[in-house]
PDB file of N, CA and C in Angstrom:
ATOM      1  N   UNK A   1     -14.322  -7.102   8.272  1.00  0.00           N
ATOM      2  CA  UNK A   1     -13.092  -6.380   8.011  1.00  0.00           C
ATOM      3  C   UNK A   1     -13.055  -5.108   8.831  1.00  0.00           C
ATOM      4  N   UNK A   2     -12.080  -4.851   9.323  1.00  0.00           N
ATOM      5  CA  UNK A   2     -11.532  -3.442   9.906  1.00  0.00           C
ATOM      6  C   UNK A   2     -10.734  -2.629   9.390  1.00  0.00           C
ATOM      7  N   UNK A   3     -10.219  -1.470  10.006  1.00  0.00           N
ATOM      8  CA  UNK A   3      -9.449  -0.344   9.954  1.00  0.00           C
ATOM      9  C   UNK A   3      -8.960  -0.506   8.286  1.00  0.00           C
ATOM     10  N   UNK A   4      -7.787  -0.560   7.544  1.00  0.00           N
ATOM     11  CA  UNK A   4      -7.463  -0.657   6.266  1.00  0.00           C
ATOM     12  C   UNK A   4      -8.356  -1.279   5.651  1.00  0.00           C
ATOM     13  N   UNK A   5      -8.983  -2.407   5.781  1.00  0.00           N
ATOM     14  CA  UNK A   5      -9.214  -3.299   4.688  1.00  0.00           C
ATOM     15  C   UNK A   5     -10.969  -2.592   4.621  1.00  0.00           C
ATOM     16  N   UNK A   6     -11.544  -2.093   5.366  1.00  0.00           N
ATOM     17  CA  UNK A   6     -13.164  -1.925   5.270  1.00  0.00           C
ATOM     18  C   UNK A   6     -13.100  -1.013   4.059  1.00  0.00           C
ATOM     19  N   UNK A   7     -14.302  -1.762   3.492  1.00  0.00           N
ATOM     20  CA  UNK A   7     -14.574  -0.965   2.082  1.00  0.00           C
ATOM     21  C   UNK A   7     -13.957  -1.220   0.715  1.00  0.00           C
ATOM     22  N   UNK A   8     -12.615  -1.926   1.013  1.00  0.00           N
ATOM     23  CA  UNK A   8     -11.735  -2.467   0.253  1.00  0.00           C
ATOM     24  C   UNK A   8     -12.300  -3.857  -0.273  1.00  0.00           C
ATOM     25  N   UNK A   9     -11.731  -4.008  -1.574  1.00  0.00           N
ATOM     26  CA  UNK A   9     -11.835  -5.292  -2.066  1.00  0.00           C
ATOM     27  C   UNK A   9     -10.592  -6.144  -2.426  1.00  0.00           C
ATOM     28  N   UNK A  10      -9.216  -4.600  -1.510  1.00  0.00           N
ATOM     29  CA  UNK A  10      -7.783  -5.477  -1.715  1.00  0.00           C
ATOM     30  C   UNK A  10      -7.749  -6.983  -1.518  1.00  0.00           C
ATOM     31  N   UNK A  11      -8.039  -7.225  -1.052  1.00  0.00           N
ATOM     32  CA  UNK A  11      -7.783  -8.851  -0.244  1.00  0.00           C
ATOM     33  C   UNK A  11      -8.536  -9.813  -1.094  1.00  0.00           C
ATOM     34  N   UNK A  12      -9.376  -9.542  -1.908  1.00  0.00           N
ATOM     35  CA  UNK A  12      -9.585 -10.702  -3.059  1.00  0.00           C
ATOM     36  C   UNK A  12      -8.768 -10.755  -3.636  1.00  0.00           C
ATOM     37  N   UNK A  13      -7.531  -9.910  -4.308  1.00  0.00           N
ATOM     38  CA  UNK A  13      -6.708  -9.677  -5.132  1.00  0.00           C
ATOM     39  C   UNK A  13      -5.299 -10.088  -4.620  1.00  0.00           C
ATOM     40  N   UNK A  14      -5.366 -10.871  -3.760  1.00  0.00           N
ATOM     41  CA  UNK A  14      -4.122 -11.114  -3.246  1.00  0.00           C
ATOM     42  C   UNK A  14      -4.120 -12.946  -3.428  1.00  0.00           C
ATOM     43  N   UNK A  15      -2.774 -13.372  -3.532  1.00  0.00           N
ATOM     44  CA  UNK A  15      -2.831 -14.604  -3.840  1.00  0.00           C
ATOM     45  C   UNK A  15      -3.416 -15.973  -2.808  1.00  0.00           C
ATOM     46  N   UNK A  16      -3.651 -17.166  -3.158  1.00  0.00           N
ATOM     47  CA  UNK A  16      -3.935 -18.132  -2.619  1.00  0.00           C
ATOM     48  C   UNK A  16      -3.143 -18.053  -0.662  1.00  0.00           C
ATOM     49  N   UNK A  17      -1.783 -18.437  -1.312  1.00  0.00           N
ATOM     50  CA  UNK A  17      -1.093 -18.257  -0.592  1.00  0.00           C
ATOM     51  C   UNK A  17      -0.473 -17.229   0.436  1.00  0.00           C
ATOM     52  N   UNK A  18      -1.012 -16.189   0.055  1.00  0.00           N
ATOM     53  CA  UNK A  18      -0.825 -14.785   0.961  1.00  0.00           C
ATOM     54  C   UNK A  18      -0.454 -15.199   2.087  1.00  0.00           C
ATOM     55  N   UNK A  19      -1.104 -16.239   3.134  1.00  0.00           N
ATOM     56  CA  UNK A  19      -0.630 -16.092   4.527  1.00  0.00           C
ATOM     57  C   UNK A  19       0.971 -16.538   4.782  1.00  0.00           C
ATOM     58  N   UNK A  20       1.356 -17.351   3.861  1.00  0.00           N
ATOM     59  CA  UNK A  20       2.654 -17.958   3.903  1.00  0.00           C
ATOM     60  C   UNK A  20       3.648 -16.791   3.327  1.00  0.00           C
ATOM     61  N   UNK A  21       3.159 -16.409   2.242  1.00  0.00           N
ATOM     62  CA  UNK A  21       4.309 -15.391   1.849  1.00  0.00           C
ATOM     63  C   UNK A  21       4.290 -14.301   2.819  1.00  0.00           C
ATOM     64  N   UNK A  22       2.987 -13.531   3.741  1.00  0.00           N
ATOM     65  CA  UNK A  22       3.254 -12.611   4.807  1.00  0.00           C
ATOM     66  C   UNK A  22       4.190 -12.751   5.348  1.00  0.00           C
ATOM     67  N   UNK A  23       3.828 -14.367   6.451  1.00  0.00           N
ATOM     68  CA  UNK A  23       4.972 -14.583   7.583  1.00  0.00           C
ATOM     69  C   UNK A  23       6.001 -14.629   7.461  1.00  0.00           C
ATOM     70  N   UNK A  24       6.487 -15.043   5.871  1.00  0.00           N
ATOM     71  CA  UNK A  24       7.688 -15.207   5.359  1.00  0.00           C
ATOM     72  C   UNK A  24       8.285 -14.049   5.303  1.00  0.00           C
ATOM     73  N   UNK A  25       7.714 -12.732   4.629  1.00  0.00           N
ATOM     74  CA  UNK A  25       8.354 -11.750   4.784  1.00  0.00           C
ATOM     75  C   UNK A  25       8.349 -10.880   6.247  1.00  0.00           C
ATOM     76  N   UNK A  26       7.547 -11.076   7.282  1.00  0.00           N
ATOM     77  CA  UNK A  26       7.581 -10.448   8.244  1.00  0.00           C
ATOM     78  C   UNK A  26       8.967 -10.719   9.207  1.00  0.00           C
ATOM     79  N   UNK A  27       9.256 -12.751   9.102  1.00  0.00           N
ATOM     80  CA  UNK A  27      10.082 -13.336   9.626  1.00  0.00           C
ATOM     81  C   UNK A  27      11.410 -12.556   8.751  1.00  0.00           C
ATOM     82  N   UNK A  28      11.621 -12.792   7.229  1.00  0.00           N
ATOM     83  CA  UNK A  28      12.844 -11.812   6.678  1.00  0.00           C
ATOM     84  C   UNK A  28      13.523 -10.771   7.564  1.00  0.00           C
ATOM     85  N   UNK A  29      11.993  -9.802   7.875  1.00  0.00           N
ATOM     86  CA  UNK A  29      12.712  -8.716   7.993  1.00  0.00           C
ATOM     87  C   UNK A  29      12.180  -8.300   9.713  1.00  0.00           C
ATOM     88  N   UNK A  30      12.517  -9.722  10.202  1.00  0.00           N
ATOM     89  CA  UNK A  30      12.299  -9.787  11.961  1.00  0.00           C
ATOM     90  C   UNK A  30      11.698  -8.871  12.708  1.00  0.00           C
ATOM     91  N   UNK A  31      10.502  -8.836  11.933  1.00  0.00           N
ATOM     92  CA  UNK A  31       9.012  -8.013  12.441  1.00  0.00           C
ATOM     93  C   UNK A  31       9.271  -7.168  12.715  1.00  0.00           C
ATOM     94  N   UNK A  32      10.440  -6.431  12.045  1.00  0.00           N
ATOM     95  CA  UNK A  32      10.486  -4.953  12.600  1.00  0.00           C
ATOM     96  C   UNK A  32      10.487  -3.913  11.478  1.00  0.00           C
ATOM     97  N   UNK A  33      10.016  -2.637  11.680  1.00  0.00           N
ATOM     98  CA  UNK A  33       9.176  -2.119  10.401  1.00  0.00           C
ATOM     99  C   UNK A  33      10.381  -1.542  10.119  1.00  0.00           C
ATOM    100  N   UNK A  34      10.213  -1.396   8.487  1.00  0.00           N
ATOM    101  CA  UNK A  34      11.513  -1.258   7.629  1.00  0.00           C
ATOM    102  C   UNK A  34      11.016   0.089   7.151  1.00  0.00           C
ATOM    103  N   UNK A  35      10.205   1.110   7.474  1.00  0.00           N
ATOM    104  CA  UNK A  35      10.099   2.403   7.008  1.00  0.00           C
ATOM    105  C   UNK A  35      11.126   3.596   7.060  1.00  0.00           C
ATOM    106  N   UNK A  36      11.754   3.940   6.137  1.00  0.00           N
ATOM    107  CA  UNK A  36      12.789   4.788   6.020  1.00  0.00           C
ATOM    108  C   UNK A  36      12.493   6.400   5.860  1.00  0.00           C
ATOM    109  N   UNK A  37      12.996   6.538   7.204  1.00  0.00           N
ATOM    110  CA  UNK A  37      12.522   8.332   7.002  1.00  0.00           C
ATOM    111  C   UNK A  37      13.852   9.231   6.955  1.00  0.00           C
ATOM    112  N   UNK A  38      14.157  10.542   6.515  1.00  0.00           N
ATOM    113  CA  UNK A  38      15.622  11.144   7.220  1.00  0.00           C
ATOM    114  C   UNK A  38      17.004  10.110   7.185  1.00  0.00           C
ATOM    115  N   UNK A  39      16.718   9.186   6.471  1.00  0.00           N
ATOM    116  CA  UNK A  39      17.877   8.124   6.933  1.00  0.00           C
ATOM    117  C   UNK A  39      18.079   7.476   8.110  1.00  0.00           C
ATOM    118  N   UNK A  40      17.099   7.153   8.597  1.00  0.00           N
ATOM    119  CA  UNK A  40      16.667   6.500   9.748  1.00  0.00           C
ATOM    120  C   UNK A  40      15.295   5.793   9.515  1.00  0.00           C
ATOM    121  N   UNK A  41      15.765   3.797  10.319  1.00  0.00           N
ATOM    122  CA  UNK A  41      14.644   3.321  10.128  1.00  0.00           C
ATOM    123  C   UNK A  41      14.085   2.808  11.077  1.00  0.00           C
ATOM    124  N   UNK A  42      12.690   2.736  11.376  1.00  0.00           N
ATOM    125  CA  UNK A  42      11.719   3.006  12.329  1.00  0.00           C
ATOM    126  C   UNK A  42      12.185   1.965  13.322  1.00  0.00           C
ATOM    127  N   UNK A  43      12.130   0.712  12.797  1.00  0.00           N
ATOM    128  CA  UNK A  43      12.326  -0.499  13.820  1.00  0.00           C
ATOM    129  C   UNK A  43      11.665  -0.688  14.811  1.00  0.00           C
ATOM    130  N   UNK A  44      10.119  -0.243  14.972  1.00  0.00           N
ATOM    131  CA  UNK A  44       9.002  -0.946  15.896  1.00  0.00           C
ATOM    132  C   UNK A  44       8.637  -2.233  14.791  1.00  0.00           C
ATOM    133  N   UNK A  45       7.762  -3.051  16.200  1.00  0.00           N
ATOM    134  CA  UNK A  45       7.554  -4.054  15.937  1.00  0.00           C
ATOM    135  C   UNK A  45       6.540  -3.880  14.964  1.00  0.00           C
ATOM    136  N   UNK A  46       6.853  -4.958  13.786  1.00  0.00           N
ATOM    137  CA  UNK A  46       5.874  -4.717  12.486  1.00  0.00           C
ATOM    138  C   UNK A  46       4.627  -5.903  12.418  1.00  0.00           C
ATOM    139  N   UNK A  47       3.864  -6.090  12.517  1.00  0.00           N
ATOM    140  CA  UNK A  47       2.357  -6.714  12.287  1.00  0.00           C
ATOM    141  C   UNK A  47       2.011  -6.864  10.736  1.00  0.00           C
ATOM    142  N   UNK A  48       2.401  -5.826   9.667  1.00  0.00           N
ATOM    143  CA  UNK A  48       1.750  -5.731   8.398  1.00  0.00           C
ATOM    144  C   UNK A  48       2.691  -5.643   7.784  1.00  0.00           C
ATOM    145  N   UNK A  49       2.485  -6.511   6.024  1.00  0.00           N
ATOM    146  CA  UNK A  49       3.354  -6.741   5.207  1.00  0.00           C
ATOM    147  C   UNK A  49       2.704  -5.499   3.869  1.00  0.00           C
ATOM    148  N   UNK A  50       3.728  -4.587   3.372  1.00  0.00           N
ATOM    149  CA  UNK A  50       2.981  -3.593   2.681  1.00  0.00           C
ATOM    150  C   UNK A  50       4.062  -3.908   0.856  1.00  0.00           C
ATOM    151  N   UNK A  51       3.128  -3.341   0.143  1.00  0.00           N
ATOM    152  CA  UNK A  51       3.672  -3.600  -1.747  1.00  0.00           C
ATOM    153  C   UNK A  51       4.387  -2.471  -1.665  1.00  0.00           C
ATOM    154  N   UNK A  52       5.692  -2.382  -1.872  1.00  0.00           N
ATOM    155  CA  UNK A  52       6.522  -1.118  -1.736  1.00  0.00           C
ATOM    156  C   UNK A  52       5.978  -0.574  -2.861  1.00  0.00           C
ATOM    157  N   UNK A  53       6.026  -0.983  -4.057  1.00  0.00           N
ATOM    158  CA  UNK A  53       5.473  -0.634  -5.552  1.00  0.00           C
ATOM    159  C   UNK A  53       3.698  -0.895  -5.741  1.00  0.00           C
ATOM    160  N   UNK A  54       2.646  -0.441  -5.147  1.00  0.00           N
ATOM    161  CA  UNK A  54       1.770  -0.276  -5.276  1.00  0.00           C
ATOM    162  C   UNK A  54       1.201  -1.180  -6.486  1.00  0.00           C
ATOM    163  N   UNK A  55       0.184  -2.478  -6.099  1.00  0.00           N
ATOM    164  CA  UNK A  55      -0.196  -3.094  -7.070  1.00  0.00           C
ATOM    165  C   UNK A  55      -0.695  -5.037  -6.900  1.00  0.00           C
ATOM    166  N   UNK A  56       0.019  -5.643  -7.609  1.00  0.00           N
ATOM    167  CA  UNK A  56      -0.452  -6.907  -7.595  1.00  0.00           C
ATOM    168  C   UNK A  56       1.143  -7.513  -7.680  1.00  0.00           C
ATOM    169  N   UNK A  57       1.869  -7.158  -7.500  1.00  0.00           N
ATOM    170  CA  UNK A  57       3.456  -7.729  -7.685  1.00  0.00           C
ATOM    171  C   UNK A  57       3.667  -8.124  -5.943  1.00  0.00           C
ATOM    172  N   UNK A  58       3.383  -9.674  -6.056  1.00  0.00           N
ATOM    173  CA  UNK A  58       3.383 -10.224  -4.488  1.00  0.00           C
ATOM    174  C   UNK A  58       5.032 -11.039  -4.385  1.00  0.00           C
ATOM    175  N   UNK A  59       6.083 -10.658  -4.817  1.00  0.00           N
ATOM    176  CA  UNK A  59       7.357 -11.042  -4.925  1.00  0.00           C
ATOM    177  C   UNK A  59       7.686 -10.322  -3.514  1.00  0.00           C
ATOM    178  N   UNK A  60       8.605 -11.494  -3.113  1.00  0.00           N
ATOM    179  CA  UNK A  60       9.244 -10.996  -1.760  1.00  0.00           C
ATOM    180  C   UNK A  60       9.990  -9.429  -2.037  1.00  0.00           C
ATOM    181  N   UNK A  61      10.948  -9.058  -3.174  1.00  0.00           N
ATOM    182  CA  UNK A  61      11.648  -8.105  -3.362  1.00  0.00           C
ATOM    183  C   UNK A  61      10.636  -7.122  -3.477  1.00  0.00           C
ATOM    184  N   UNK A  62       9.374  -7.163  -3.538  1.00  0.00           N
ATOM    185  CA  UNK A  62       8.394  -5.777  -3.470  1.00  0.00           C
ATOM    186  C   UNK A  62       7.640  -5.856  -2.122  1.00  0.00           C
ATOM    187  N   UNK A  63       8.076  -6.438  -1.406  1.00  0.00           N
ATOM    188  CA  UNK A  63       6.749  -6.583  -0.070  1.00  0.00           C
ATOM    189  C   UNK A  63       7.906  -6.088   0.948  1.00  0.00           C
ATOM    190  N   UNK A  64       7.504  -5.126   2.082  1.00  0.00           N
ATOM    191  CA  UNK A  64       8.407  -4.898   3.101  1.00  0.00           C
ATOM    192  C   UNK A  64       7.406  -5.054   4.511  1.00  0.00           C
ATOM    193  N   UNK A  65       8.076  -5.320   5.838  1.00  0.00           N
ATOM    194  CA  UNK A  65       7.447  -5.524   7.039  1.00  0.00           C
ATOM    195  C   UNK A  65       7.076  -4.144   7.683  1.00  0.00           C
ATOM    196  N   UNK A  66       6.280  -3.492   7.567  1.00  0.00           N
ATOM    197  CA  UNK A  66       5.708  -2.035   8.369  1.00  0.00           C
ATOM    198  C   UNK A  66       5.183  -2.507   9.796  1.00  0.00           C
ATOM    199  N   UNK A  67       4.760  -1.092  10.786  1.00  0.00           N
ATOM    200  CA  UNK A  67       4.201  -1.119  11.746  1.00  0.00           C
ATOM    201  C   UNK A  67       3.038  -0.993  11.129  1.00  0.00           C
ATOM    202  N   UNK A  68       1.842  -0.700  11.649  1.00  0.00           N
ATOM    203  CA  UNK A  68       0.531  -0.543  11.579  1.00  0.00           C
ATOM    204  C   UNK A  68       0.178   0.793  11.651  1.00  0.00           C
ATOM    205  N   UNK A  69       1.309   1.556  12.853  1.00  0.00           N
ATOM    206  CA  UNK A  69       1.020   3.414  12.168  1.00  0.00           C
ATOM    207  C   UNK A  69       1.699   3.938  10.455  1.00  0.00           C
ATOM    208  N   UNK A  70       3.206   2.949  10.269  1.00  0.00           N
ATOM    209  CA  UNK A  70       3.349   3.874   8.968  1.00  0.00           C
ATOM    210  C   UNK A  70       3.000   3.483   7.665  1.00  0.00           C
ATOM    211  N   UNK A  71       2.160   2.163   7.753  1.00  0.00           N
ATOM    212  CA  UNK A  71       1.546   1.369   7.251  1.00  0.00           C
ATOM    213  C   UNK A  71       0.266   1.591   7.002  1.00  0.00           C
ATOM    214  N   UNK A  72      -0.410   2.693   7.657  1.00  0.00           N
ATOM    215  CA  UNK A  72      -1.608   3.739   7.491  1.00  0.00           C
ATOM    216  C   UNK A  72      -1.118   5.037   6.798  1.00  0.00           C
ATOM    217  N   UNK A  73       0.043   5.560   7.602  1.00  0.00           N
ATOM    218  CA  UNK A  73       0.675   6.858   6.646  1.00  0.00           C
ATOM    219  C   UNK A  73       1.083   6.591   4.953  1.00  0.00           C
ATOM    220  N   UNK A  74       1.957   5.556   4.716  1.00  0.00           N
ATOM    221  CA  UNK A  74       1.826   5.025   3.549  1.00  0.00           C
ATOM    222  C   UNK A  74       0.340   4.950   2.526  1.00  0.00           C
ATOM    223  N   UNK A  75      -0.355   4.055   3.104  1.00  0.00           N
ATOM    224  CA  UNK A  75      -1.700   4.042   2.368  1.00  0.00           C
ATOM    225  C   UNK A  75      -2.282   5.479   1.686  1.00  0.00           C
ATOM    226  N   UNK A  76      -2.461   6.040   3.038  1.00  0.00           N
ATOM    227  CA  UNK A  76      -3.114   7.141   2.966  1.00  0.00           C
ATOM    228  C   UNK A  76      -2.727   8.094   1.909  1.00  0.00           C
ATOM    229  N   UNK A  77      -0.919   8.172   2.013  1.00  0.00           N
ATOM    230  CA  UNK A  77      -0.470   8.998   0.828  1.00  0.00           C
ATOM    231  C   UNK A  77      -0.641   8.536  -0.527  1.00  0.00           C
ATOM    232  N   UNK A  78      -0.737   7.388  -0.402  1.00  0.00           N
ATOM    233  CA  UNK A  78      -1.101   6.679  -1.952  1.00  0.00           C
ATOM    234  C   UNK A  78      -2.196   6.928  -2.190  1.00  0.00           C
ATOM    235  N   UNK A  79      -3.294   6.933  -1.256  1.00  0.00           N
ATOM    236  CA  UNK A  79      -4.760   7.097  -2.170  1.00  0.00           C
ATOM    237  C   UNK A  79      -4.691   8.239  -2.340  1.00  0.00           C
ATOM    238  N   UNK A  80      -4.068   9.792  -1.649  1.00  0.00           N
ATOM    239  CA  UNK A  80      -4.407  10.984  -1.843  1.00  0.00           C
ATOM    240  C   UNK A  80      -3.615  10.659  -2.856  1.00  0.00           C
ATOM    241  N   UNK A  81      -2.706  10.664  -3.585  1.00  0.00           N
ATOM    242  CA  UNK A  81      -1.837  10.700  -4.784  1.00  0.00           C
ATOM    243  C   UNK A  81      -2.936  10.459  -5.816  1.00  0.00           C
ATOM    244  N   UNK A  82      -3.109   8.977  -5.909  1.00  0.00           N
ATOM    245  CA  UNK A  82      -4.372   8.424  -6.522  1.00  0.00           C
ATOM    246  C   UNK A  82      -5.231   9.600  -7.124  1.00  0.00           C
ATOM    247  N   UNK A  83      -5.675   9.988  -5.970  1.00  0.00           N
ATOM    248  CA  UNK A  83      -7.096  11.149  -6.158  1.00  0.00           C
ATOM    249  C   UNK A  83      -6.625  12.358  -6.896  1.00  0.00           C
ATOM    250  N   UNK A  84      -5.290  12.819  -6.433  1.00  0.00           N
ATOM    251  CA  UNK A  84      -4.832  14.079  -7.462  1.00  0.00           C
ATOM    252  C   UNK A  84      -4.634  13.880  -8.735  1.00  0.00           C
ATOM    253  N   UNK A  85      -4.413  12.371  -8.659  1.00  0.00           N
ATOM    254  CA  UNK A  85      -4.457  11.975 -10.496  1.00  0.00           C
ATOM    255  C   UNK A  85      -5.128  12.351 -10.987  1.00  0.00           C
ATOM    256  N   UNK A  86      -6.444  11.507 -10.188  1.00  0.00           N
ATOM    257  CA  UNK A  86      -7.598  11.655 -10.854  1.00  0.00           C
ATOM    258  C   UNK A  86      -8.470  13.483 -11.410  1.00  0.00           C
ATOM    259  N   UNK A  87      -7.534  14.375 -10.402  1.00  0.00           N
ATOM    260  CA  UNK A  87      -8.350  15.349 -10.435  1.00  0.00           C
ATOM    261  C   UNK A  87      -7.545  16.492 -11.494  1.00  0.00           C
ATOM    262  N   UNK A  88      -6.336  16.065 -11.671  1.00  0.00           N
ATOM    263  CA  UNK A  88      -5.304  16.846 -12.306  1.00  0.00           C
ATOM    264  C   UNK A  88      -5.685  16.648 -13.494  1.00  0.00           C
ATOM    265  N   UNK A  89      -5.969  15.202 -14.008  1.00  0.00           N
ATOM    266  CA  UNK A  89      -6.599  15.153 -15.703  1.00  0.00           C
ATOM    267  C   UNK A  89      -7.556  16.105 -16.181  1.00  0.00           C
ATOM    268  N   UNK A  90      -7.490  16.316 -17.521  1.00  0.00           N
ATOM    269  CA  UNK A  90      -7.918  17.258 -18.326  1.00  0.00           C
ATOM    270  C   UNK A  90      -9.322  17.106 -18.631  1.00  0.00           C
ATOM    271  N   UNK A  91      -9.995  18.090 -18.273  1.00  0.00           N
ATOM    272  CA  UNK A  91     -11.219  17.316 -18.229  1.00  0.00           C
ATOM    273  C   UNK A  91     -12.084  17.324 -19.622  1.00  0.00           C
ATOM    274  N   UNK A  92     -12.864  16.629 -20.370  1.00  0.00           N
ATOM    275  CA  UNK A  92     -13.671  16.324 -21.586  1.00  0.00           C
ATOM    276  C   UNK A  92     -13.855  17.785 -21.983  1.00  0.00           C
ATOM    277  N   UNK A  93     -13.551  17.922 -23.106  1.00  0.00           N
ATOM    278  CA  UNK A  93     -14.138  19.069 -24.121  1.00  0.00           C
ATOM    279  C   UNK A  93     -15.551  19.177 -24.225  1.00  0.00           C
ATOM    280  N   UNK A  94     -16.487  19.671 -24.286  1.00  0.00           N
ATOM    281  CA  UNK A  94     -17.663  20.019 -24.192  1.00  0.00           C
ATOM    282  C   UNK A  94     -17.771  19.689 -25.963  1.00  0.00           C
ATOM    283  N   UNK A  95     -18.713  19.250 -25.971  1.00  0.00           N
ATOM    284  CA  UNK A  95     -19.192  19.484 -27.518  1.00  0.00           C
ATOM    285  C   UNK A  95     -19.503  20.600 -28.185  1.00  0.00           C
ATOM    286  N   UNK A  96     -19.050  20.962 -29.232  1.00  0.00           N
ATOM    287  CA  UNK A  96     -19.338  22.132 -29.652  1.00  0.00           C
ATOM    288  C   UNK A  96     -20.954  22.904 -29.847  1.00  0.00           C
ATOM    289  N   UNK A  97     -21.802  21.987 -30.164  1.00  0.00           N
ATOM    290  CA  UNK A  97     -22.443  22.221 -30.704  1.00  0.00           C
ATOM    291  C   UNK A  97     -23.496  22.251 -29.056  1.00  0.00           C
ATOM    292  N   UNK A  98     -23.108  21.750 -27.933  1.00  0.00           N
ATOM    293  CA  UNK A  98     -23.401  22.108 -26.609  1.00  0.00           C
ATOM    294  C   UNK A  98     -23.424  23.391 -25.831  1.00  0.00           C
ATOM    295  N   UNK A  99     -22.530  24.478 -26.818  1.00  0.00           N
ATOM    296  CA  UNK A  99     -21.862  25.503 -26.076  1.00  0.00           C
ATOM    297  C   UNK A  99     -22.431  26.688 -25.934  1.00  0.00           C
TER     298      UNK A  99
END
């Protein structure tokens, strides 16, 4: 595995069929990346099929055709999101009788 997927265990979690539903959605949306910035959309040629809604929901209406750069920018903001979750929670009360 390379670039996105190293380290990842996404790709067990994806269905049987994954390669058919990719092409299917890449062909939809005629390999050209559907990333919406400013009201303007990118329209380079797209390689990668991304979960607009972050998760296991492999329905065509949640999968869109990205390039491979905003298809890294995406990711990336999701795991930092991820991580502020994680860091924003409240952290365990100490035991009293610890203190």
């Amino acid at each position: 595995m390379s670039g996105g997927w190293a380290g990842s265990d996404r790709r067990t979690e994806l269905p049987p069929d994954w390669p058919v539903i990719r092409a299917d959605v890449l062909d939809r949306d005629g390999h050209r990346c559907r990333w919406r910035e400013h009201g303007t959309v990118c329209g380079k040629h797209a390689t990668e099929v991304d979960h607009i809604r972050p998760g296991n929901d492999h329905r065509p209406e949640n999968l869109q055709a990205l390039c491979r750069e905003h298809h890294a920018i995406k990711s990336s903001r999701e795991g930092n999101a991820a991580r502020w979750a994680v860091r924003r929670q409240r952290p365990a009360e100490r035991h009293p009788g610890l203190i």
